[in-house]
PDB file of N, CA and C in Angstrom:
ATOM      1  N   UNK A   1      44.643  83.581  13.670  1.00  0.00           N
ATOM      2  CA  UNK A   1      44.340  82.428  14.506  1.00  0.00           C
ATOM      3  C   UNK A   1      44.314  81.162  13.645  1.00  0.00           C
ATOM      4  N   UNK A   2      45.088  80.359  14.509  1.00  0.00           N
ATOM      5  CA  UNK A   2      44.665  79.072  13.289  1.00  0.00           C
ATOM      6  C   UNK A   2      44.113  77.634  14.351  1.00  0.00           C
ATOM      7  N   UNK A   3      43.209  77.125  13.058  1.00  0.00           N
ATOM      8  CA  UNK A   3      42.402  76.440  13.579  1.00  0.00           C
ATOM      9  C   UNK A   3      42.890  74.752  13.944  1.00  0.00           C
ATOM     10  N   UNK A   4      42.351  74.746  14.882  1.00  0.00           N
ATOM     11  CA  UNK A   4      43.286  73.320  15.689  1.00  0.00           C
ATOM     12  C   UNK A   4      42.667  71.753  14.495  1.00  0.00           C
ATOM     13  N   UNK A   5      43.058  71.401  14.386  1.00  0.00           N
ATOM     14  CA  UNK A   5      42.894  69.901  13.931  1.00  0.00           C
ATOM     15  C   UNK A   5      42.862  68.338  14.735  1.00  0.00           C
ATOM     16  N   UNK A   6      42.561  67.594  14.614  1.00  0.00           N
ATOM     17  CA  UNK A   6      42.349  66.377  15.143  1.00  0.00           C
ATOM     18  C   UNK A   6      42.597  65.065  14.261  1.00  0.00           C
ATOM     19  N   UNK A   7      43.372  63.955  13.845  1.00  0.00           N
ATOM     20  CA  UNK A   7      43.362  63.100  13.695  1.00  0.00           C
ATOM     21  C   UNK A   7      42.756  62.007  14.357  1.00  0.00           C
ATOM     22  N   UNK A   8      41.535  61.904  13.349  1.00  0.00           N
ATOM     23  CA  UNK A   8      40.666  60.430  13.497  1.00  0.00           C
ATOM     24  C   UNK A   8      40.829  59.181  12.331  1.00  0.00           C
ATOM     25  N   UNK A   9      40.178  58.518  12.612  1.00  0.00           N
ATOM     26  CA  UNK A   9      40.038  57.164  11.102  1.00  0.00           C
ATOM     27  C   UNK A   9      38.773  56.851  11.128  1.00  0.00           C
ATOM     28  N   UNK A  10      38.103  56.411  10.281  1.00  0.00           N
ATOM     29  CA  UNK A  10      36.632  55.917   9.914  1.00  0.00           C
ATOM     30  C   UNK A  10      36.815  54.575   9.558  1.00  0.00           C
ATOM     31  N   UNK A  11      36.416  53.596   9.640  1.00  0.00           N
ATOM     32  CA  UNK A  11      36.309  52.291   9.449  1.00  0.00           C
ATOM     33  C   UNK A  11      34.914  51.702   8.975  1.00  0.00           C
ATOM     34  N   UNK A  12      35.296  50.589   7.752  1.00  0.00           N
ATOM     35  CA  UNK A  12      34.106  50.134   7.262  1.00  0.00           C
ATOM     36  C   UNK A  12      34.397  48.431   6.778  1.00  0.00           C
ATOM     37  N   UNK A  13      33.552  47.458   7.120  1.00  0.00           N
ATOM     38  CA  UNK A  13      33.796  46.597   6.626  1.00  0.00           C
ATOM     39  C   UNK A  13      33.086  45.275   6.436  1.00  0.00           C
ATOM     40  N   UNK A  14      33.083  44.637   5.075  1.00  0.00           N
ATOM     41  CA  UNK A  14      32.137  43.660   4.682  1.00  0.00           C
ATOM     42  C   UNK A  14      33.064  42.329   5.028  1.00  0.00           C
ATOM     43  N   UNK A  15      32.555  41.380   5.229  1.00  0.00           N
ATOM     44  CA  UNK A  15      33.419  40.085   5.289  1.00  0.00           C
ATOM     45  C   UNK A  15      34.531  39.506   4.284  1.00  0.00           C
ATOM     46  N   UNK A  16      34.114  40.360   2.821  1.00  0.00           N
ATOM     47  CA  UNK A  16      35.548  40.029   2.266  1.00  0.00           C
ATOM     48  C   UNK A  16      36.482  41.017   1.661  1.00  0.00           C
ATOM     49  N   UNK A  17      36.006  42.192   2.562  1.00  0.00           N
ATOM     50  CA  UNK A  17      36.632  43.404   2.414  1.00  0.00           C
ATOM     51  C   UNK A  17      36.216  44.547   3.621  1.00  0.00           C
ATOM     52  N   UNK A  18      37.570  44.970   3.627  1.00  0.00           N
ATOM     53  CA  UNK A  18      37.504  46.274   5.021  1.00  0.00           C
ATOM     54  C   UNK A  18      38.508  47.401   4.795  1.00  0.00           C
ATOM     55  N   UNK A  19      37.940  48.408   5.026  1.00  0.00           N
ATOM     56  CA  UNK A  19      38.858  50.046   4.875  1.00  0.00           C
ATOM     57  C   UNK A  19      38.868  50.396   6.167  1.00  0.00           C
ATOM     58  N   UNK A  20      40.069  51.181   6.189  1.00  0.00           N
ATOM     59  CA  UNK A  20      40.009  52.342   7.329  1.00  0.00           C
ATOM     60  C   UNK A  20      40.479  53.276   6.290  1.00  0.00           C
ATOM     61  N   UNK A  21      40.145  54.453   6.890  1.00  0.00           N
ATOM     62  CA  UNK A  21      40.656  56.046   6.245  1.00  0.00           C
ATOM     63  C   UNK A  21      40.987  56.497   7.349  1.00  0.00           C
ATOM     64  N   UNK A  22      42.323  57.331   7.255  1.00  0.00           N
ATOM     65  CA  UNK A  22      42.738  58.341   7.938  1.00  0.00           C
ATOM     66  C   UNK A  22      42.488  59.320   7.645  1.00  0.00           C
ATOM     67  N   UNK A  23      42.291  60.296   8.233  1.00  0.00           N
ATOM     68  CA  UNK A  23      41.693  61.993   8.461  1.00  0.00           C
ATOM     69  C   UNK A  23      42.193  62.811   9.265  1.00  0.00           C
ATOM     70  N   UNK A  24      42.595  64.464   8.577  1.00  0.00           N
ATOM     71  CA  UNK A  24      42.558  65.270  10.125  1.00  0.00           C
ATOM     72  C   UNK A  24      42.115  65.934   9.201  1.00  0.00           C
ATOM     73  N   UNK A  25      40.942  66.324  10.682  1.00  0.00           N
ATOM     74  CA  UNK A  25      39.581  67.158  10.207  1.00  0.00           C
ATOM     75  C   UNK A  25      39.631  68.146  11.458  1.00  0.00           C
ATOM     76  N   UNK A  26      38.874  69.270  11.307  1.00  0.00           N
ATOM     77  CA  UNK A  26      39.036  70.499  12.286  1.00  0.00           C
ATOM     78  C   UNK A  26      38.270  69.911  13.839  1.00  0.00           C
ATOM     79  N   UNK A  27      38.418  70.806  14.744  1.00  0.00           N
ATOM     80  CA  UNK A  27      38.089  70.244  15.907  1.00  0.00           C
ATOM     81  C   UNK A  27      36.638  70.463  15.805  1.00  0.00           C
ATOM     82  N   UNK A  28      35.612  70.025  16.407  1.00  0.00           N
ATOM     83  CA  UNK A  28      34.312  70.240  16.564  1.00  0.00           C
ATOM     84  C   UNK A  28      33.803  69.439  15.465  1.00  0.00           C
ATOM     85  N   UNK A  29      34.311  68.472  14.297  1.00  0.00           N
ATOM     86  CA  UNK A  29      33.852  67.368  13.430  1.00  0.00           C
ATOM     87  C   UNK A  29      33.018  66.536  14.193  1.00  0.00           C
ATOM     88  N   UNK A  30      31.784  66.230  14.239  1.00  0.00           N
ATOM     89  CA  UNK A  30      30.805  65.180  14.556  1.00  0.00           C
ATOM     90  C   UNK A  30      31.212  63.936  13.439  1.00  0.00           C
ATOM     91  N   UNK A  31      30.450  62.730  14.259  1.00  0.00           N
ATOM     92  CA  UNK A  31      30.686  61.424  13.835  1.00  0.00           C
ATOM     93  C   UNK A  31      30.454  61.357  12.544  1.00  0.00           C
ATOM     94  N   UNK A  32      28.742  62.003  12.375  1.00  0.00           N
ATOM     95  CA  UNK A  32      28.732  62.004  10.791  1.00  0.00           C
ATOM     96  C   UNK A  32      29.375  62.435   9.662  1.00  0.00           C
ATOM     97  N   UNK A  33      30.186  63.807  10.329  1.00  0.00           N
ATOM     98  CA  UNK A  33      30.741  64.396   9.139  1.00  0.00           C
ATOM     99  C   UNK A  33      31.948  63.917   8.807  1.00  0.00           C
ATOM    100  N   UNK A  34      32.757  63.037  10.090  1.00  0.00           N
ATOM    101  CA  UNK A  34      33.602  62.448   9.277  1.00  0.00           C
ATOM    102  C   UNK A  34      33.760  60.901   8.297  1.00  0.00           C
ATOM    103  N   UNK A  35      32.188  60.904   8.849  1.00  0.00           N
ATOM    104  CA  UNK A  35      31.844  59.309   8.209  1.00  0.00           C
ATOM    105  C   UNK A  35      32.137  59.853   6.045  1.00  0.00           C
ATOM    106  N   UNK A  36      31.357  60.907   6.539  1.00  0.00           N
ATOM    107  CA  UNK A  36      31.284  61.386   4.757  1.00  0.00           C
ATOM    108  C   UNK A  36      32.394  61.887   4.118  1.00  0.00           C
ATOM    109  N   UNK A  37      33.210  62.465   5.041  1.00  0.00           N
ATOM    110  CA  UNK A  37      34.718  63.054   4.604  1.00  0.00           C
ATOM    111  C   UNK A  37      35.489  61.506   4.028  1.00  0.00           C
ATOM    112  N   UNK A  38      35.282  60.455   4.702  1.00  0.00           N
ATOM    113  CA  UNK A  38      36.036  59.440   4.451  1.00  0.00           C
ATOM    114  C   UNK A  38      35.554  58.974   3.057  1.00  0.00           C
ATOM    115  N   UNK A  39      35.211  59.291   2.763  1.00  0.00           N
ATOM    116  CA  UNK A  39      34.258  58.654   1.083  1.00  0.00           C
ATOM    117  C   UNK A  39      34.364  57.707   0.622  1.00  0.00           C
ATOM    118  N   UNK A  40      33.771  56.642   2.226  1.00  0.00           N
ATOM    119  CA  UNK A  40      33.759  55.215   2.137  1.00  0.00           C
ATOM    120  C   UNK A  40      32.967  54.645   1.134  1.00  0.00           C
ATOM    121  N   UNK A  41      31.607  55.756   0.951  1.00  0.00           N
ATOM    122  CA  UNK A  41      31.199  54.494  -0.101  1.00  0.00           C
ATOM    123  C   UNK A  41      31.440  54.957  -1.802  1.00  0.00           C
ATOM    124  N   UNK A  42      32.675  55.554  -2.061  1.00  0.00           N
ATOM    125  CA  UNK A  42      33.557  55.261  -2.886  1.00  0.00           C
ATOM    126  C   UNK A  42      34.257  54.397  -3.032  1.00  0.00           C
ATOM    127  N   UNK A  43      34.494  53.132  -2.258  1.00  0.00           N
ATOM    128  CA  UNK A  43      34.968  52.129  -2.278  1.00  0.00           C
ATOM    129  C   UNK A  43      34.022  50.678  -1.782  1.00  0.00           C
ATOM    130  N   UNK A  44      33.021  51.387  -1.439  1.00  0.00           N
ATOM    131  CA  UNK A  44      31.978  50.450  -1.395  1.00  0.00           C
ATOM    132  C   UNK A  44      30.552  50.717  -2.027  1.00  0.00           C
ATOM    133  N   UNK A  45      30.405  50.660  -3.566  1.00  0.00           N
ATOM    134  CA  UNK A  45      29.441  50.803  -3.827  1.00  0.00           C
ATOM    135  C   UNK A  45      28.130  50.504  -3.338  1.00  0.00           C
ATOM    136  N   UNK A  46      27.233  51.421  -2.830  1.00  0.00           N
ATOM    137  CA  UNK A  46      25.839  50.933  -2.344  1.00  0.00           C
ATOM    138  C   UNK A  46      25.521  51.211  -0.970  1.00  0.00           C
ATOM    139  N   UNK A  47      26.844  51.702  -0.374  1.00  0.00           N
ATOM    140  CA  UNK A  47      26.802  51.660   0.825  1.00  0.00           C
ATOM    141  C   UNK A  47      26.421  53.390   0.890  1.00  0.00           C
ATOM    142  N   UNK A  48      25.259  53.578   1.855  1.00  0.00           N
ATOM    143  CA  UNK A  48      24.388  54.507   2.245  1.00  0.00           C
ATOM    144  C   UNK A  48      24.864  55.082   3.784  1.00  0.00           C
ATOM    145  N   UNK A  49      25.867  55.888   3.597  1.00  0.00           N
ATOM    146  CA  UNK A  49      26.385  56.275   4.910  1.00  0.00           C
ATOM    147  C   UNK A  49      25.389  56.869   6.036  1.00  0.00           C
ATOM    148  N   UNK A  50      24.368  57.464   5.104  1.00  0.00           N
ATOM    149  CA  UNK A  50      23.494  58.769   5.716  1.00  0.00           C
ATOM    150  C   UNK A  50      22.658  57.716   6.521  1.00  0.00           C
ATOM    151  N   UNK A  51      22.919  56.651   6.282  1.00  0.00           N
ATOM    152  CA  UNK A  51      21.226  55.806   6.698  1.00  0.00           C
ATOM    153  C   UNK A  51      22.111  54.512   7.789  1.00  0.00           C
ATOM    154  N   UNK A  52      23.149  54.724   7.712  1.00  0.00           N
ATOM    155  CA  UNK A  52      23.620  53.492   8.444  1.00  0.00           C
ATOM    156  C   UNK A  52      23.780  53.778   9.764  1.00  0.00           C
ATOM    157  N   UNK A  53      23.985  52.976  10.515  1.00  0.00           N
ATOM    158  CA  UNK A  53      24.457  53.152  12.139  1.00  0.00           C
ATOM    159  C   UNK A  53      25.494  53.720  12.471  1.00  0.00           C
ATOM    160  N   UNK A  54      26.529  54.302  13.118  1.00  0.00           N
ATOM    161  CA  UNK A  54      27.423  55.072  13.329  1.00  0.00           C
ATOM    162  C   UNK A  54      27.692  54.504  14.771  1.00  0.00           C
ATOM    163  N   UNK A  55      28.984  54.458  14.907  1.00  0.00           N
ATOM    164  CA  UNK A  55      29.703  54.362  16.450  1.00  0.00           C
ATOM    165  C   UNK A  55      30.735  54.733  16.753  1.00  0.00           C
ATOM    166  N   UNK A  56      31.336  54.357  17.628  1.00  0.00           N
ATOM    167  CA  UNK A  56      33.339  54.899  17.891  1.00  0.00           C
ATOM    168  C   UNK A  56      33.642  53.400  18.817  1.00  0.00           C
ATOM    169  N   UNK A  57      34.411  53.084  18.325  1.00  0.00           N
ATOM    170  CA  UNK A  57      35.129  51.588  18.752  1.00  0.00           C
ATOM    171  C   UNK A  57      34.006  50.842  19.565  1.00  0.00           C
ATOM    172  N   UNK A  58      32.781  50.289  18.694  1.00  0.00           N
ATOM    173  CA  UNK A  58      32.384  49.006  19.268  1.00  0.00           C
ATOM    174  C   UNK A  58      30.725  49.793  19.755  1.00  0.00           C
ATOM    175  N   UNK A  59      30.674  51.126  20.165  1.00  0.00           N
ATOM    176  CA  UNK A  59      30.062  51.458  20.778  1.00  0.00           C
ATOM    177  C   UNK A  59      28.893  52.237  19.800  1.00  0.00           C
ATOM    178  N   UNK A  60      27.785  52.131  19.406  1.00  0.00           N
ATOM    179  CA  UNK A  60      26.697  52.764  18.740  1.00  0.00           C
ATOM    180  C   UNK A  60      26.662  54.249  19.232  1.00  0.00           C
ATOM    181  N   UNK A  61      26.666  54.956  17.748  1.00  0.00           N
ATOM    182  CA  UNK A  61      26.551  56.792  18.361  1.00  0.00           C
ATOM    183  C   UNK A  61      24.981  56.805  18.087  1.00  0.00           C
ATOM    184  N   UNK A  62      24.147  57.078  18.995  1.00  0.00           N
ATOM    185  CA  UNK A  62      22.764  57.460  19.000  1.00  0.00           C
ATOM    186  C   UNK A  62      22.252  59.111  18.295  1.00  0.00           C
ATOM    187  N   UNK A  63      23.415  59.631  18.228  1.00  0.00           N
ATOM    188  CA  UNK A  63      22.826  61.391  17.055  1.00  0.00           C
ATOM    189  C   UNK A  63      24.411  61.510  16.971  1.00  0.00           C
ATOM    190  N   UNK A  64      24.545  60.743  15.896  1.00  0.00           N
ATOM    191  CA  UNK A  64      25.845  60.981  15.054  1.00  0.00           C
ATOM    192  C   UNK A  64      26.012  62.355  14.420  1.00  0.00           C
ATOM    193  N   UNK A  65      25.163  62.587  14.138  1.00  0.00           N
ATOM    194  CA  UNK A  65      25.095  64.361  13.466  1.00  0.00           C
ATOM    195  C   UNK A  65      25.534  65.645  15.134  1.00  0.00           C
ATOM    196  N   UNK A  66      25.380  65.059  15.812  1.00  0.00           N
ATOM    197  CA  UNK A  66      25.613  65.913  17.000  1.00  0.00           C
ATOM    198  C   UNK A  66      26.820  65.722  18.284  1.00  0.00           C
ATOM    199  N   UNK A  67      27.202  64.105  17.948  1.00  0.00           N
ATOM    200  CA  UNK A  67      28.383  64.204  18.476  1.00  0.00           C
ATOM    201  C   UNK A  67      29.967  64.562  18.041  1.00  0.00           C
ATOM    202  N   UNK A  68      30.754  65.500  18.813  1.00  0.00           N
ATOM    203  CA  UNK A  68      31.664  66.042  18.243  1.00  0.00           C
ATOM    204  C   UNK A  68      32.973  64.767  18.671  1.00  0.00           C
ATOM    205  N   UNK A  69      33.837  64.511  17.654  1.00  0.00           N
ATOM    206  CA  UNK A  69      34.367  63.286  17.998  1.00  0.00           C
ATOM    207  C   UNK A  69      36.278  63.975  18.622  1.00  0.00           C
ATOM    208  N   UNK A  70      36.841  63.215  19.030  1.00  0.00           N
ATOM    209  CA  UNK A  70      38.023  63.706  20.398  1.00  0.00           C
ATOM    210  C   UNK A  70      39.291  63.287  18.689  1.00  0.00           C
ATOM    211  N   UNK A  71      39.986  63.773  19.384  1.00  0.00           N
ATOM    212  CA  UNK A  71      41.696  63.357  18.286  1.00  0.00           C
ATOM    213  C   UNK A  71      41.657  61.554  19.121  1.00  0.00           C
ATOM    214  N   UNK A  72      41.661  60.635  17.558  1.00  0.00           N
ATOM    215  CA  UNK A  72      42.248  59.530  18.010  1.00  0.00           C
ATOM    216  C   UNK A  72      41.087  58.611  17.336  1.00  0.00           C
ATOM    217  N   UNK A  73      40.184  58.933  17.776  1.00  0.00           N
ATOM    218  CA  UNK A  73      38.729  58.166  17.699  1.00  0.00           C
ATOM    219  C   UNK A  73      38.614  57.535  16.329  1.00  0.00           C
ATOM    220  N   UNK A  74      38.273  56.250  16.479  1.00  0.00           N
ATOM    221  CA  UNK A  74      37.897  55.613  15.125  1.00  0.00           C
ATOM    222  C   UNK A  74      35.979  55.412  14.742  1.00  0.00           C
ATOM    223  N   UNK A  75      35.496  56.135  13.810  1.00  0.00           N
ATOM    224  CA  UNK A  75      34.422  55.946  13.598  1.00  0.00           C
ATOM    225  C   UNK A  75      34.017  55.030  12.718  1.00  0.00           C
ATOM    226  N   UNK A  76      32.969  54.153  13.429  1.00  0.00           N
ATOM    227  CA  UNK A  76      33.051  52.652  12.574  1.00  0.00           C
ATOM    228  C   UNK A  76      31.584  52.938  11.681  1.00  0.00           C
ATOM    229  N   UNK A  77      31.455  52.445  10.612  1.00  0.00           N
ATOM    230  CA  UNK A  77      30.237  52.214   9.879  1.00  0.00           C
ATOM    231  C   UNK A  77      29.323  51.392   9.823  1.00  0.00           C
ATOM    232  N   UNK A  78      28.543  50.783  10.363  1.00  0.00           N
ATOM    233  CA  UNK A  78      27.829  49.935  10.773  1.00  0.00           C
ATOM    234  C   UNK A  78      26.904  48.932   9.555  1.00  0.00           C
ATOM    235  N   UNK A  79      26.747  47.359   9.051  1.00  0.00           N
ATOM    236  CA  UNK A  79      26.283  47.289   8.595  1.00  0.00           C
ATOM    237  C   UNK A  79      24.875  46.742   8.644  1.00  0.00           C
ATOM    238  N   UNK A  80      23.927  46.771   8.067  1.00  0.00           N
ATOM    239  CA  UNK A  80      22.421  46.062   8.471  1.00  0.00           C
ATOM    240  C   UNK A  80      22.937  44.658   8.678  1.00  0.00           C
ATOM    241  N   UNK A  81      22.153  44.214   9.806  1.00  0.00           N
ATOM    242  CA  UNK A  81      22.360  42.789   9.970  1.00  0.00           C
ATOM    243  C   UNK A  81      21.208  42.038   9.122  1.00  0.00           C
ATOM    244  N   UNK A  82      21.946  41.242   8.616  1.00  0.00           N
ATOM    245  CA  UNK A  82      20.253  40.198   7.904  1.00  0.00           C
ATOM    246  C   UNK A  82      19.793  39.133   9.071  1.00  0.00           C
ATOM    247  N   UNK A  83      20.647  38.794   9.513  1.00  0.00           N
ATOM    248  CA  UNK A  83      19.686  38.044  11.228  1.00  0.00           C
ATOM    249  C   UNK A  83      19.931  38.672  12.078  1.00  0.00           C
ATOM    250  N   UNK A  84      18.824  38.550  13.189  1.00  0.00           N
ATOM    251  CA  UNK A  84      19.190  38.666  14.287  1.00  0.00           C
ATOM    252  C   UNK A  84      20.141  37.485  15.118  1.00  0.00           C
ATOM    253  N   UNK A  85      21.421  38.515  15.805  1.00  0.00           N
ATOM    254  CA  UNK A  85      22.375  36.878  16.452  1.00  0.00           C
ATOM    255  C   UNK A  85      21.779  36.264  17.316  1.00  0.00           C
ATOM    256  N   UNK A  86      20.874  36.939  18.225  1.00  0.00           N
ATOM    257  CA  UNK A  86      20.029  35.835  19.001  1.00  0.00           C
ATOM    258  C   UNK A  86      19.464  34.938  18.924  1.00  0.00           C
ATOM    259  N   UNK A  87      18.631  35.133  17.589  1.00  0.00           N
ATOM    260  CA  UNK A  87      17.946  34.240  17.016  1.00  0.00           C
ATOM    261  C   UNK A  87      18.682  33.014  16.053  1.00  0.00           C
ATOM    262  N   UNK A  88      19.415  33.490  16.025  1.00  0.00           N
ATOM    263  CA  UNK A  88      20.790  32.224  14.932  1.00  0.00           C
ATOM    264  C   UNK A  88      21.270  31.086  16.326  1.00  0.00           C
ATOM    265  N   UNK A  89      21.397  31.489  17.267  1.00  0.00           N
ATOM    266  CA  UNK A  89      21.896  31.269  18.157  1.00  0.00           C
ATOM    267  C   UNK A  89      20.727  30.059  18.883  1.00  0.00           C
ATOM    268  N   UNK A  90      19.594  30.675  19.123  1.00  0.00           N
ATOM    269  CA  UNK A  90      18.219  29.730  19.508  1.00  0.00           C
ATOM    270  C   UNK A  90      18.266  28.662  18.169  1.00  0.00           C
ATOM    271  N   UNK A  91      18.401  29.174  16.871  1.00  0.00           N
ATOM    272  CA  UNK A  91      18.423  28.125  16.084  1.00  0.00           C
ATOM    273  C   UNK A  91      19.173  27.342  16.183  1.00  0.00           C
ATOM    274  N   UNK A  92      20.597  27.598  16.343  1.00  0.00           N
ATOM    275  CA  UNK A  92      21.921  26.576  16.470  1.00  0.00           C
ATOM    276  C   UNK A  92      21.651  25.413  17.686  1.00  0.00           C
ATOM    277  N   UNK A  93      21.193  26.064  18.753  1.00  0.00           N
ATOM    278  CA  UNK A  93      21.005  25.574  19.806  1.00  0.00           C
ATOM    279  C   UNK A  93      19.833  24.346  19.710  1.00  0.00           C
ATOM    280  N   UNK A  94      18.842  24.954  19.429  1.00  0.00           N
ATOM    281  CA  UNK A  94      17.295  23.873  18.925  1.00  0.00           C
ATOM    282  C   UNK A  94      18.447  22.676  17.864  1.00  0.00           C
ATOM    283  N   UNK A  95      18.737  22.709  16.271  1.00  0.00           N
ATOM    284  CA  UNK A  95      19.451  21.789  16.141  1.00  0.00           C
ATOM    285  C   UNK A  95      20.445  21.223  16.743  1.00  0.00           C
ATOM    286  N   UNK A  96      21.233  21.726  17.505  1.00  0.00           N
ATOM    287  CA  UNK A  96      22.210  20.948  18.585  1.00  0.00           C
ATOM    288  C   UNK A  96      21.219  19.891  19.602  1.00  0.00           C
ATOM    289  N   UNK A  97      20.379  20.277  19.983  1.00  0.00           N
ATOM    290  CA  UNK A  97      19.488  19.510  20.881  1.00  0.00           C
ATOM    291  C   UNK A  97      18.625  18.375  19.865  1.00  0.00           C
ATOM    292  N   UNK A  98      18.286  18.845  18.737  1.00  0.00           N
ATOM    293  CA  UNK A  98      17.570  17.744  18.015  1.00  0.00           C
ATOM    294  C   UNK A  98      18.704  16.563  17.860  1.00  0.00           C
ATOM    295  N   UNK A  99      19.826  16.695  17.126  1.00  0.00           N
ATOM    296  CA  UNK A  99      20.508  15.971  16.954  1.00  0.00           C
ATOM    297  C   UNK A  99      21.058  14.971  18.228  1.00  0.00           C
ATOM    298  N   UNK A 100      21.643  15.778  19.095  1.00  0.00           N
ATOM    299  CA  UNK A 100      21.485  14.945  20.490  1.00  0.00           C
ATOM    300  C   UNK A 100      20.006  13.925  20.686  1.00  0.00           C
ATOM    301  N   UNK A 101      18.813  14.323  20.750  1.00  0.00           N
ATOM    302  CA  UNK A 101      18.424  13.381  21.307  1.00  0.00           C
ATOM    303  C   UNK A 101      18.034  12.311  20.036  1.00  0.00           C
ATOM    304  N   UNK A 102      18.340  12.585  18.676  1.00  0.00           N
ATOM    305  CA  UNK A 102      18.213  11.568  17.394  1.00  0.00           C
ATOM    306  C   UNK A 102      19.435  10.690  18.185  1.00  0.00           C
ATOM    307  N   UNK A 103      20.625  10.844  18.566  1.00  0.00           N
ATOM    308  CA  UNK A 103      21.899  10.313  18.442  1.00  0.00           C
ATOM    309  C   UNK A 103      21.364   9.268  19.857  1.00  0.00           C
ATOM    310  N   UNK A 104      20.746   9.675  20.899  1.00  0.00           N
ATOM    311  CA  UNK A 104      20.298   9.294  22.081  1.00  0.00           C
ATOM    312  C   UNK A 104      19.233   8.335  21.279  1.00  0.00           C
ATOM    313  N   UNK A 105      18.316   8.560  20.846  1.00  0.00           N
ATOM    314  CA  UNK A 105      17.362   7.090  20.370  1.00  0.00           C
ATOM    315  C   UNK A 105      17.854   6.021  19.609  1.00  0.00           C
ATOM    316  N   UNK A 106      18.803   6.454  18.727  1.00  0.00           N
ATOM    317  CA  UNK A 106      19.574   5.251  17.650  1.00  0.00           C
ATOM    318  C   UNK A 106      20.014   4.168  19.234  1.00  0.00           C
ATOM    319  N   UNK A 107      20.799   4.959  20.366  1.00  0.00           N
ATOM    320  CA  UNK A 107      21.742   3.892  21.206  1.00  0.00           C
ATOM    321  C   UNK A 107      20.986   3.238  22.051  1.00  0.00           C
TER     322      UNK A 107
END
């Protein structure tokens, strides 16, 4: 009997650098195991696969260790955010409004 295979890719990427890896890994591979097969953070020193977020195109895997991933699927690596975007966003917004009404008292 021989055992079926699946072609996936793992994806990882910092703002001035990004990998994908291609893979075919046996059928029944969960998200995690192909996060580690890809031996992304061989090319990204520091990067802690076991501890990071895990998804498949865009979408967060909630028990990466338990989902089995389909032929095709790209598993992305997730990185810690240092802000929250909401909050960058209330900030941008608060200075957009300060400046408006500075620009409104000068006239």
């Amino acid at each position: 009997m021989v055992d079926k295979t699946i072609a996936v890719e793992v994806a990882y990427a910092l703002p001035q650098k990004q990998k994908i890896v291609s893979l075919v890994v046996p059928e029944g591979t969960t998200v995690l195991e192909a996060a580690r097969l890809s031996r992304m953070d061989e090319h990204f020193p520091g990067l802690d696969v076991e501890g990071s977020a895990l998804g498949i195109f865009g979408k967060t895997v909630p028990k990466p260790a338990e989902r089995e991933l389909k032929a095709g699927e790209r598993v992305e690596i997730y990185r810690v955010l240092i802000a929250d975007p909401k909050e960058v966003r209330k900030q941008r917004a608060a200075k957009a409004k300060e400046a408006k009404a500075e620009e409104a008292n000068k006239g």
